[in-house]
ModelCIF file with pLDDT and N, C-alpha, C, O atoms, coordinates in Angstrom:
data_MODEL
#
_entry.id   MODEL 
#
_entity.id                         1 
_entity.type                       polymer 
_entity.pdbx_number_of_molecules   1 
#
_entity_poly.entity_id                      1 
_entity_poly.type                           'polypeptide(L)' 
_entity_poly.nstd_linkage                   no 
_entity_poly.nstd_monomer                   no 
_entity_poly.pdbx_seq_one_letter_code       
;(UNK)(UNK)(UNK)(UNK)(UNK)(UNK)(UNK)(UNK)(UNK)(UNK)(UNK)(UNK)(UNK)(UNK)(UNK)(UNK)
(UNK)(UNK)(UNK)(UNK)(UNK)(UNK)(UNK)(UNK)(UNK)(UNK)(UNK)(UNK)(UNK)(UNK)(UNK)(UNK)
(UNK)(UNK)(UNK)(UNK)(UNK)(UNK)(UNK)
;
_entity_poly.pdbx_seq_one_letter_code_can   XXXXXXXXXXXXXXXXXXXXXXXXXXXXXXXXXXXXXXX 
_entity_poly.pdbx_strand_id                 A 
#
loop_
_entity_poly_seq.entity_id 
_entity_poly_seq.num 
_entity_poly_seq.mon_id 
_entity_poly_seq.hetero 
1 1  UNK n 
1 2  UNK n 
1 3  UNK n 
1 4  UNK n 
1 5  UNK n 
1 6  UNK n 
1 7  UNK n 
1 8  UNK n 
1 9  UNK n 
1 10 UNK n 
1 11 UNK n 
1 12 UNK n 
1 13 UNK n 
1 14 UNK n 
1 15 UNK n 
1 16 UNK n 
1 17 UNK n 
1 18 UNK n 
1 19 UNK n 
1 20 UNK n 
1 21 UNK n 
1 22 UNK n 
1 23 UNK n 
1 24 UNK n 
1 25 UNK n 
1 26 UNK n 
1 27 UNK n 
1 28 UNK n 
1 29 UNK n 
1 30 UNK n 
1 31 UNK n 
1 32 UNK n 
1 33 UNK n 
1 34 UNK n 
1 35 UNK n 
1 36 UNK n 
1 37 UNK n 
1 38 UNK n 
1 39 UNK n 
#
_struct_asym.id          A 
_struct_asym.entity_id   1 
#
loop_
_ma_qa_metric.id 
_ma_qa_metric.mode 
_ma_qa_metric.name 
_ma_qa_metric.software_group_id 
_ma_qa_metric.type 
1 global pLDDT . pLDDT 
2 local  pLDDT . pLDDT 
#
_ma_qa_metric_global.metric_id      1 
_ma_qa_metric_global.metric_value   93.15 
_ma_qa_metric_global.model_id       1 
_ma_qa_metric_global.ordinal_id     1 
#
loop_
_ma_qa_metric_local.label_asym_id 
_ma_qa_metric_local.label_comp_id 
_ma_qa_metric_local.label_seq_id 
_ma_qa_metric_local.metric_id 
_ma_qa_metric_local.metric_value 
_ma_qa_metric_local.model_id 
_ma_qa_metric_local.ordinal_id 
A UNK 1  2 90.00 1 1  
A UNK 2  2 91.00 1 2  
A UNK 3  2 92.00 1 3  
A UNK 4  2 92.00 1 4  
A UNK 5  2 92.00 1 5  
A UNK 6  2 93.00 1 6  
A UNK 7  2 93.00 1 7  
A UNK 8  2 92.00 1 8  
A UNK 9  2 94.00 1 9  
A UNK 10 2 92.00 1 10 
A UNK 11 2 92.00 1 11 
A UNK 12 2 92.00 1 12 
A UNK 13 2 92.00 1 13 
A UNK 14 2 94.00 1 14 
A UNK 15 2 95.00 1 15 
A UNK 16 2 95.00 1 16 
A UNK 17 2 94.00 1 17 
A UNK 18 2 94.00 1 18 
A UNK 19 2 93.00 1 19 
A UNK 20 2 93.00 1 20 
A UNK 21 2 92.00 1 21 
A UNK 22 2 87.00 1 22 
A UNK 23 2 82.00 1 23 
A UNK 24 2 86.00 1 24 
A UNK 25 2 89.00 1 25 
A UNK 26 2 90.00 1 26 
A UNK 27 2 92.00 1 27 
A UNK 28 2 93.00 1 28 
A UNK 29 2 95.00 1 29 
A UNK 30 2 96.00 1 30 
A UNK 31 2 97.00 1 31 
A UNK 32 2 98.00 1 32 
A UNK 33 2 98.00 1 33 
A UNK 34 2 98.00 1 34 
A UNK 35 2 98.00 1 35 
A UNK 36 2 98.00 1 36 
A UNK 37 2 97.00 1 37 
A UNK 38 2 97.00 1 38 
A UNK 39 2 95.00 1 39 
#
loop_
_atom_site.group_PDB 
_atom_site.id 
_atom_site.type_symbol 
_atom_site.label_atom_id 
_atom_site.label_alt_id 
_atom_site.label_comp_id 
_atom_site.label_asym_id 
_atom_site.label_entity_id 
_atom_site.label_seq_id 
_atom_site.pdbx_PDB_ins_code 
_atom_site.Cartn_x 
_atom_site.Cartn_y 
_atom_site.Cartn_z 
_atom_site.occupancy 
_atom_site.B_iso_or_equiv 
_atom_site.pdbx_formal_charge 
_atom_site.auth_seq_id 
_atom_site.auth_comp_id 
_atom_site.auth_asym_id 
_atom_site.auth_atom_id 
_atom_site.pdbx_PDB_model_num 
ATOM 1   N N  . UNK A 1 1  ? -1.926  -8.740  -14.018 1.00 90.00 ? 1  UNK A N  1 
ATOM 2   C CA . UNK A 1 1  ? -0.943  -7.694  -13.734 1.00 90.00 ? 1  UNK A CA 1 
ATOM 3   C C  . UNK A 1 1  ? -0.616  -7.671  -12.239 1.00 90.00 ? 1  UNK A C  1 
ATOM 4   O O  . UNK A 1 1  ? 0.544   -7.768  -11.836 1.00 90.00 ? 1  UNK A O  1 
ATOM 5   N N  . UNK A 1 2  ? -1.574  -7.553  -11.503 1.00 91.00 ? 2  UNK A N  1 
ATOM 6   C CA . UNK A 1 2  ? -1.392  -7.563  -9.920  1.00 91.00 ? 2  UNK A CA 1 
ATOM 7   C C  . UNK A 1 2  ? -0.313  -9.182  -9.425  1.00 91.00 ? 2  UNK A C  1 
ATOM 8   O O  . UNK A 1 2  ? 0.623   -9.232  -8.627  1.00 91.00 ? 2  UNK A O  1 
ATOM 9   N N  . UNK A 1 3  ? -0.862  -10.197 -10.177 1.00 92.00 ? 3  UNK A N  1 
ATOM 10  C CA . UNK A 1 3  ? 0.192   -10.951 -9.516  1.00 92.00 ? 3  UNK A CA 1 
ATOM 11  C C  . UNK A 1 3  ? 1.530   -11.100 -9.894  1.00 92.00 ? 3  UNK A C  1 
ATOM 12  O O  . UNK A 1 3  ? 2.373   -11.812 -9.347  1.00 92.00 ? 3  UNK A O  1 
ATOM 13  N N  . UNK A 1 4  ? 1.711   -10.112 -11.226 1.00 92.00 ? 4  UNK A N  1 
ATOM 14  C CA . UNK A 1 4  ? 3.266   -10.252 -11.960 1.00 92.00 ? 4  UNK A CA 1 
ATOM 15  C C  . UNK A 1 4  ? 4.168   -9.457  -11.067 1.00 92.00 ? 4  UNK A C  1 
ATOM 16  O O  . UNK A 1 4  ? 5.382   -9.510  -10.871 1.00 92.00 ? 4  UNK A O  1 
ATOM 17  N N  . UNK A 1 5  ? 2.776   -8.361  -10.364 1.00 92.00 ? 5  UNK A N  1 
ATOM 18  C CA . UNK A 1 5  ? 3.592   -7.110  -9.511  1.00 92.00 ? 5  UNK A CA 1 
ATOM 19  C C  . UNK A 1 5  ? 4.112   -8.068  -8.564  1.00 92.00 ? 5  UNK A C  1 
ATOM 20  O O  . UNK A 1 5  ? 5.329   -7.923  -8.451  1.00 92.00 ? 5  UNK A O  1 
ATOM 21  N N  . UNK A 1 6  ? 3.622   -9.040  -7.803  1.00 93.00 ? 6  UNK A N  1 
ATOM 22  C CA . UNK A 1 6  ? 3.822   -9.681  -6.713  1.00 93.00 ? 6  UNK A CA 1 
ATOM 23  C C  . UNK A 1 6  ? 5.281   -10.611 -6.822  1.00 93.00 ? 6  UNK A C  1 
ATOM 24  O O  . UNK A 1 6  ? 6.189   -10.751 -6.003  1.00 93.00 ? 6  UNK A O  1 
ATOM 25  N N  . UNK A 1 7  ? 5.090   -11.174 -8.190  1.00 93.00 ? 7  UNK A N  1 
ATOM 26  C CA . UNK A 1 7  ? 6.282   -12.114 -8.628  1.00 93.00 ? 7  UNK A CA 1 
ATOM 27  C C  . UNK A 1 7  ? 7.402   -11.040 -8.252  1.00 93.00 ? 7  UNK A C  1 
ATOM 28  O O  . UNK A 1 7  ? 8.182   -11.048 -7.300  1.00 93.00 ? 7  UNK A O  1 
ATOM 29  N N  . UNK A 1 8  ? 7.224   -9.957  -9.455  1.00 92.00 ? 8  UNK A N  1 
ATOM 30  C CA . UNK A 1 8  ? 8.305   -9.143  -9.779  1.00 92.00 ? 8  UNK A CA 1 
ATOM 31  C C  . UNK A 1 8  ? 9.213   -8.411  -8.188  1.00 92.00 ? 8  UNK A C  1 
ATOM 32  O O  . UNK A 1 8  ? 10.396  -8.164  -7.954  1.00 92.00 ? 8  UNK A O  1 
ATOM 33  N N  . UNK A 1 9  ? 8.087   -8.287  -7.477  1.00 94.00 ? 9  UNK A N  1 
ATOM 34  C CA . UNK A 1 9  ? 8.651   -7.493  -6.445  1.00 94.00 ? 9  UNK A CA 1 
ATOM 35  C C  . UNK A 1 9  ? 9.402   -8.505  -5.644  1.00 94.00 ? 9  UNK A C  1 
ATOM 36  O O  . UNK A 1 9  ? 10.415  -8.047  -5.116  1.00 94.00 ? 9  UNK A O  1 
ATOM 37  N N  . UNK A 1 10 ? 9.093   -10.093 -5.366  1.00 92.00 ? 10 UNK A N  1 
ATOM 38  C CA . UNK A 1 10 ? 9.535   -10.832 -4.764  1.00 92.00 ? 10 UNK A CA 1 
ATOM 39  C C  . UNK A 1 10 ? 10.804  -11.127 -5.583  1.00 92.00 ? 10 UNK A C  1 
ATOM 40  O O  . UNK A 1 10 ? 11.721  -10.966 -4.777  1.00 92.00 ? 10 UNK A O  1 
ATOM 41  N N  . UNK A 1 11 ? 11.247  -11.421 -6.588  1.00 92.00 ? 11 UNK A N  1 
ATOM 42  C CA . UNK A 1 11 ? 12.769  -11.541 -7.214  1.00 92.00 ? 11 UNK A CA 1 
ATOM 43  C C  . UNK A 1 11 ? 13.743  -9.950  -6.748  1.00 92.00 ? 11 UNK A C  1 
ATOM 44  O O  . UNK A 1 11 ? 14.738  -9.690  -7.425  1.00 92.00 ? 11 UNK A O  1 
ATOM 45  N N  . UNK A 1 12 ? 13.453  -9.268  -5.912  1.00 92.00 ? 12 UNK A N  1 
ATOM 46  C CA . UNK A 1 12 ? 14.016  -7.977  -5.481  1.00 92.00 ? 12 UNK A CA 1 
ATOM 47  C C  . UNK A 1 12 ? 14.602  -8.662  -4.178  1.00 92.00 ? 12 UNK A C  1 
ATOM 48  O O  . UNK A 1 12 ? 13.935  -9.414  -3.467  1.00 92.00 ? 12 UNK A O  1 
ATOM 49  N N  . UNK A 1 13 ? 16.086  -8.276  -3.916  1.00 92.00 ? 13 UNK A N  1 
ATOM 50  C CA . UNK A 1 13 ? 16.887  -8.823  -2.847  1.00 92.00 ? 13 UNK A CA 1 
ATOM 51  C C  . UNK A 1 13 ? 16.788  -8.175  -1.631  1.00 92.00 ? 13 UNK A C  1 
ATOM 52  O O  . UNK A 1 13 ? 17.192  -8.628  -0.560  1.00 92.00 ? 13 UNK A O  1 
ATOM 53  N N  . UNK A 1 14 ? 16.112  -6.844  -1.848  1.00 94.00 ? 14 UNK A N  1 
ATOM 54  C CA . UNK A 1 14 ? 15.916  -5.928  -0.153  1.00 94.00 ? 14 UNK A CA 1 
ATOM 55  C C  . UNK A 1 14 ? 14.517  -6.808  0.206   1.00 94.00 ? 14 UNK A C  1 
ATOM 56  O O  . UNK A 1 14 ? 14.792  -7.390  1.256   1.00 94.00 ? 14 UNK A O  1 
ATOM 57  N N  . UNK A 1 15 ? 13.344  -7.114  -0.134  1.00 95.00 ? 15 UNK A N  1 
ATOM 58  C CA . UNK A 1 15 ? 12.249  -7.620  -0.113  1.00 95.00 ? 15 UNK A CA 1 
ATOM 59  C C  . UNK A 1 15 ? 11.890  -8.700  0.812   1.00 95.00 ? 15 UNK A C  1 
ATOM 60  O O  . UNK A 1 15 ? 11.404  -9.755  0.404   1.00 95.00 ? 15 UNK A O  1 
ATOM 61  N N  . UNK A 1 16 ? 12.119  -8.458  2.051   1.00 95.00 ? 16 UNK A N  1 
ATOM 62  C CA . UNK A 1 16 ? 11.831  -10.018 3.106   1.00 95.00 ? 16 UNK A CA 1 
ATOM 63  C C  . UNK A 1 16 ? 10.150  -10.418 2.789   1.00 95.00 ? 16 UNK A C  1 
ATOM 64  O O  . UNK A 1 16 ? 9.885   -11.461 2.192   1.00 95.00 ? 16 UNK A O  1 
ATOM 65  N N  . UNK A 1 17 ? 9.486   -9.841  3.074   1.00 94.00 ? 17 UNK A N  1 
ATOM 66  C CA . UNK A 1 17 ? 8.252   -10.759 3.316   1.00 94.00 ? 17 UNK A CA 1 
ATOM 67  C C  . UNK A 1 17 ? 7.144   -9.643  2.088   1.00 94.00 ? 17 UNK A C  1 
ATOM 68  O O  . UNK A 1 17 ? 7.478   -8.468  1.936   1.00 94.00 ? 17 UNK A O  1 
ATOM 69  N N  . UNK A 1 18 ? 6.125   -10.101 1.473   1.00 94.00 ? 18 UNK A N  1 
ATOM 70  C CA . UNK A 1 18 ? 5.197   -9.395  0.919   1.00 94.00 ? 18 UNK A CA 1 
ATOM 71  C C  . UNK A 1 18 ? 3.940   -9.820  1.627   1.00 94.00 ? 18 UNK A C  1 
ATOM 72  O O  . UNK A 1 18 ? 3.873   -11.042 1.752   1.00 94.00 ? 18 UNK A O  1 
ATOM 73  N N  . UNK A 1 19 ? 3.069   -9.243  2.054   1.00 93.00 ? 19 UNK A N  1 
ATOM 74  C CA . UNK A 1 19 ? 1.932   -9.229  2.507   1.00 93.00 ? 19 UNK A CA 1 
ATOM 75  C C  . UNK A 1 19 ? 0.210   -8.694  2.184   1.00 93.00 ? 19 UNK A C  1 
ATOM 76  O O  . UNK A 1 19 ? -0.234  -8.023  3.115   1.00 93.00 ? 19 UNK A O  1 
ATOM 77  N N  . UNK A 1 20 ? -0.502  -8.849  1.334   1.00 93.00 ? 20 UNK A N  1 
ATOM 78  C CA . UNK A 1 20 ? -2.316  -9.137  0.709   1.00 93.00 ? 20 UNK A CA 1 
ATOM 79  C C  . UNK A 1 20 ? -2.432  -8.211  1.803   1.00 93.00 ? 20 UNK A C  1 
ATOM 80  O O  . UNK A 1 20 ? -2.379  -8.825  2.868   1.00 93.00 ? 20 UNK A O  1 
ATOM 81  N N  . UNK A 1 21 ? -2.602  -6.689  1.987   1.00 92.00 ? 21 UNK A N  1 
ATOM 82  C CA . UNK A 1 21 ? -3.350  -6.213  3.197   1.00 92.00 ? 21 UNK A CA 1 
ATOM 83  C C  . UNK A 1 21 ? -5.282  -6.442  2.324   1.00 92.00 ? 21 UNK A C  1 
ATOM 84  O O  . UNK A 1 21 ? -5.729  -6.024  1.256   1.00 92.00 ? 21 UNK A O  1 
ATOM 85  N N  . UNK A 1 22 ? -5.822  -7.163  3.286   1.00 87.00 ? 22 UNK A N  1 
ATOM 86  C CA . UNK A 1 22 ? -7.301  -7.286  3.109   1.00 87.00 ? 22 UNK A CA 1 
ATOM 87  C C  . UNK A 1 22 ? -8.129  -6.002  3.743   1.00 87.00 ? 22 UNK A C  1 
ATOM 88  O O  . UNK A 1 22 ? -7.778  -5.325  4.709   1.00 87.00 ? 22 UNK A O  1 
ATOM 89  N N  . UNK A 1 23 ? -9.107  -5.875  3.086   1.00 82.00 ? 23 UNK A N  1 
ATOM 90  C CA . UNK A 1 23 ? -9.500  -4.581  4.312   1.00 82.00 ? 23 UNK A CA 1 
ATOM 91  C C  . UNK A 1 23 ? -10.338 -5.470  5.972   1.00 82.00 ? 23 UNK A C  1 
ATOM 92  O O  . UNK A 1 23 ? -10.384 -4.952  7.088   1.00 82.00 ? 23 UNK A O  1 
ATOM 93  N N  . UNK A 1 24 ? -10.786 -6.615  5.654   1.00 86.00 ? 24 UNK A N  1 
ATOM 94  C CA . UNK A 1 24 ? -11.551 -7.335  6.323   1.00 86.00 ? 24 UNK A CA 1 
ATOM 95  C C  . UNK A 1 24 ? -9.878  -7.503  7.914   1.00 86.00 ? 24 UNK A C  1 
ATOM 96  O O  . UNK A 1 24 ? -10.119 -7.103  9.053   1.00 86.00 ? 24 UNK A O  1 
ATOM 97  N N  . UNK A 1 25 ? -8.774  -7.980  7.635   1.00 89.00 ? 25 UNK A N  1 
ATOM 98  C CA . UNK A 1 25 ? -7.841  -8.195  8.353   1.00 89.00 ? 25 UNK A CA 1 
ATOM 99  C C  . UNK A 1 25 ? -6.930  -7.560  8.851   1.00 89.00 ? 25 UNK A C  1 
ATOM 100 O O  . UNK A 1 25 ? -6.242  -7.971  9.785   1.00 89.00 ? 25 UNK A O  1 
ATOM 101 N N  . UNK A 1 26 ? -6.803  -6.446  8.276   1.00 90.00 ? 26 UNK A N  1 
ATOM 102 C CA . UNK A 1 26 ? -6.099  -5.224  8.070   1.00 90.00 ? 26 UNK A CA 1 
ATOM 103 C C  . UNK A 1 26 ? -6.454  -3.355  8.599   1.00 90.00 ? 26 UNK A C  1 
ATOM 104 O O  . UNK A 1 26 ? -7.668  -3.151  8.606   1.00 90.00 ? 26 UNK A O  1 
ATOM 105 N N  . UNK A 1 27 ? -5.773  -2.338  8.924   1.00 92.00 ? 27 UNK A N  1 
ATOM 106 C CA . UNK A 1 27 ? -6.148  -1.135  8.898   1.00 92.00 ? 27 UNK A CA 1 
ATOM 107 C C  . UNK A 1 27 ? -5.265  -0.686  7.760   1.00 92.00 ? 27 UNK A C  1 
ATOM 108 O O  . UNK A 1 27 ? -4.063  -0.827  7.531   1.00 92.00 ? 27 UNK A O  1 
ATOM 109 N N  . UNK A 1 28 ? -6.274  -0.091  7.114   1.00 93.00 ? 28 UNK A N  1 
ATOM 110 C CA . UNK A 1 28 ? -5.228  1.379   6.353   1.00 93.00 ? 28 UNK A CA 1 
ATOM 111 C C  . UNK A 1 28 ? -5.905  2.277   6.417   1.00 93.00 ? 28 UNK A C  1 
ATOM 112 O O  . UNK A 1 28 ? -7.124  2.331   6.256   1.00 93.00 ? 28 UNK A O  1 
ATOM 113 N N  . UNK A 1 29 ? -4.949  3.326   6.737   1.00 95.00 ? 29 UNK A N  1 
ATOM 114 C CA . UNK A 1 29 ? -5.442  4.467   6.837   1.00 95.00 ? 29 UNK A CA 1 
ATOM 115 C C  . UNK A 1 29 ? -4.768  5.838   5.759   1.00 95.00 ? 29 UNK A C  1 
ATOM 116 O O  . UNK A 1 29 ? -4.680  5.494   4.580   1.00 95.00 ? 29 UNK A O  1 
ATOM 117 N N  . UNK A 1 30 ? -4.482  6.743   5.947   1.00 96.00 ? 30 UNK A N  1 
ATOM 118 C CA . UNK A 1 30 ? -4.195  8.040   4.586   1.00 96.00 ? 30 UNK A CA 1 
ATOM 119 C C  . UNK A 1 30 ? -3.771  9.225   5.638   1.00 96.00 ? 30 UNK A C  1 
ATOM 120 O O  . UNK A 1 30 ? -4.258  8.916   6.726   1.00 96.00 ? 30 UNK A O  1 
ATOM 121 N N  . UNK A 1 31 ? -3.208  10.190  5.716   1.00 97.00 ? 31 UNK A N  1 
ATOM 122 C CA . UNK A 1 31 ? -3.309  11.313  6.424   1.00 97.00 ? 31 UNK A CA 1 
ATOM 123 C C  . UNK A 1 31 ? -3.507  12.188  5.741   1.00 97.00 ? 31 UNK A C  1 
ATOM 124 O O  . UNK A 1 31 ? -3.134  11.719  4.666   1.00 97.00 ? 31 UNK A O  1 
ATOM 125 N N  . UNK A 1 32 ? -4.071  13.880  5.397   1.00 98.00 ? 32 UNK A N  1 
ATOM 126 C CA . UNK A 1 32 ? -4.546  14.522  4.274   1.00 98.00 ? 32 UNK A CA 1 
ATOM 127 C C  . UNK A 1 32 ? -4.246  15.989  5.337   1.00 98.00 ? 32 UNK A C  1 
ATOM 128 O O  . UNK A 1 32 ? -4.233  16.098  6.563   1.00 98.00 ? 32 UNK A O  1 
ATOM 129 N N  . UNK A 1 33 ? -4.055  16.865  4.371   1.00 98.00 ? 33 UNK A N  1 
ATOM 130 C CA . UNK A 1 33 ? -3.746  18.109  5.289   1.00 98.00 ? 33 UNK A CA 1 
ATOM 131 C C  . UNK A 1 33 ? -4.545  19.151  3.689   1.00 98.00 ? 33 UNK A C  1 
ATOM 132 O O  . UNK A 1 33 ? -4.295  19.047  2.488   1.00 98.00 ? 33 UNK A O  1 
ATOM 133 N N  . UNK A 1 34 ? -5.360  19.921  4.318   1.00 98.00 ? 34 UNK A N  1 
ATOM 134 C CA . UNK A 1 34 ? -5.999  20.447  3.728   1.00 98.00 ? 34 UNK A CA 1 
ATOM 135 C C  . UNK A 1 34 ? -6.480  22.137  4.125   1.00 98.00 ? 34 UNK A C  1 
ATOM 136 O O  . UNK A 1 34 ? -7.072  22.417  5.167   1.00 98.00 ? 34 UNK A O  1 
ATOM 137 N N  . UNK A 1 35 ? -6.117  23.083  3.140   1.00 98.00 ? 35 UNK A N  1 
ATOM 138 C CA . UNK A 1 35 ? -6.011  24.030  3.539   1.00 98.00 ? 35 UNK A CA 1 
ATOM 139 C C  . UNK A 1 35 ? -7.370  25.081  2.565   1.00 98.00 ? 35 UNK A C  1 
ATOM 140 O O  . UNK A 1 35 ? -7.258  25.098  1.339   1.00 98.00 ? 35 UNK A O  1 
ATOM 141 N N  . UNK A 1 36 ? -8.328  25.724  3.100   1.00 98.00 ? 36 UNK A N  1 
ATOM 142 C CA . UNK A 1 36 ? -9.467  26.077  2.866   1.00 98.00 ? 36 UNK A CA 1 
ATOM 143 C C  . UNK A 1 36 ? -9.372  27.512  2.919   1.00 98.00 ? 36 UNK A C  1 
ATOM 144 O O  . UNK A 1 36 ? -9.105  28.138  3.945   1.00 98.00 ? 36 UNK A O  1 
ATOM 145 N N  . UNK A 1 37 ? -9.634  28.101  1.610   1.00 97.00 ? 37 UNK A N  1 
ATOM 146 C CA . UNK A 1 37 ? -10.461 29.833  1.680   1.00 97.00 ? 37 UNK A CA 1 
ATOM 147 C C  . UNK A 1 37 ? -11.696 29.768  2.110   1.00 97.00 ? 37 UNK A C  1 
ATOM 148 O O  . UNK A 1 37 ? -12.703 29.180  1.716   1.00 97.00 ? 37 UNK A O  1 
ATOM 149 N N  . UNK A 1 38 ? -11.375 30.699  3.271   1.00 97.00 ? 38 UNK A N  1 
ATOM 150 C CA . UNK A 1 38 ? -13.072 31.184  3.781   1.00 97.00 ? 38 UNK A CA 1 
ATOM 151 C C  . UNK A 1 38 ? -13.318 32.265  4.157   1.00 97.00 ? 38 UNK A C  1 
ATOM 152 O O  . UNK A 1 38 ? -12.406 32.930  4.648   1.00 97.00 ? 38 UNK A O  1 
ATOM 153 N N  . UNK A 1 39 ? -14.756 32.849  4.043   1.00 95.00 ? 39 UNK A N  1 
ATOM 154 C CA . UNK A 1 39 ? -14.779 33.828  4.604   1.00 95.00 ? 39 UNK A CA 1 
ATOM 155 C C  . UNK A 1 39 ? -15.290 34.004  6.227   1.00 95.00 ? 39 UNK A C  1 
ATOM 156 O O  . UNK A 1 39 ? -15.283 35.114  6.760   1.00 95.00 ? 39 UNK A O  1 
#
């Protein structure tokens, strides 16, 4: 499934380059906003 995604997305005409982010080569990161009841 993961590489059909890869095919599929590459036959898409906006699509210049696709890129494997590895975690070893790569950063990803998330941003999270989180809002807490306290007393």
């Amino acid at each position: 499934v993961l590489e059909q995604i890869k095919k599929q997305i590459s036959k898409l005409v906006d699509v210049k380059e696709i890129i494997t982010m590895s975690e070893e080569e790569s950063v990803c990161r998330e941003l999270m906003l989180v809002k807490v009841g306290v007393t």
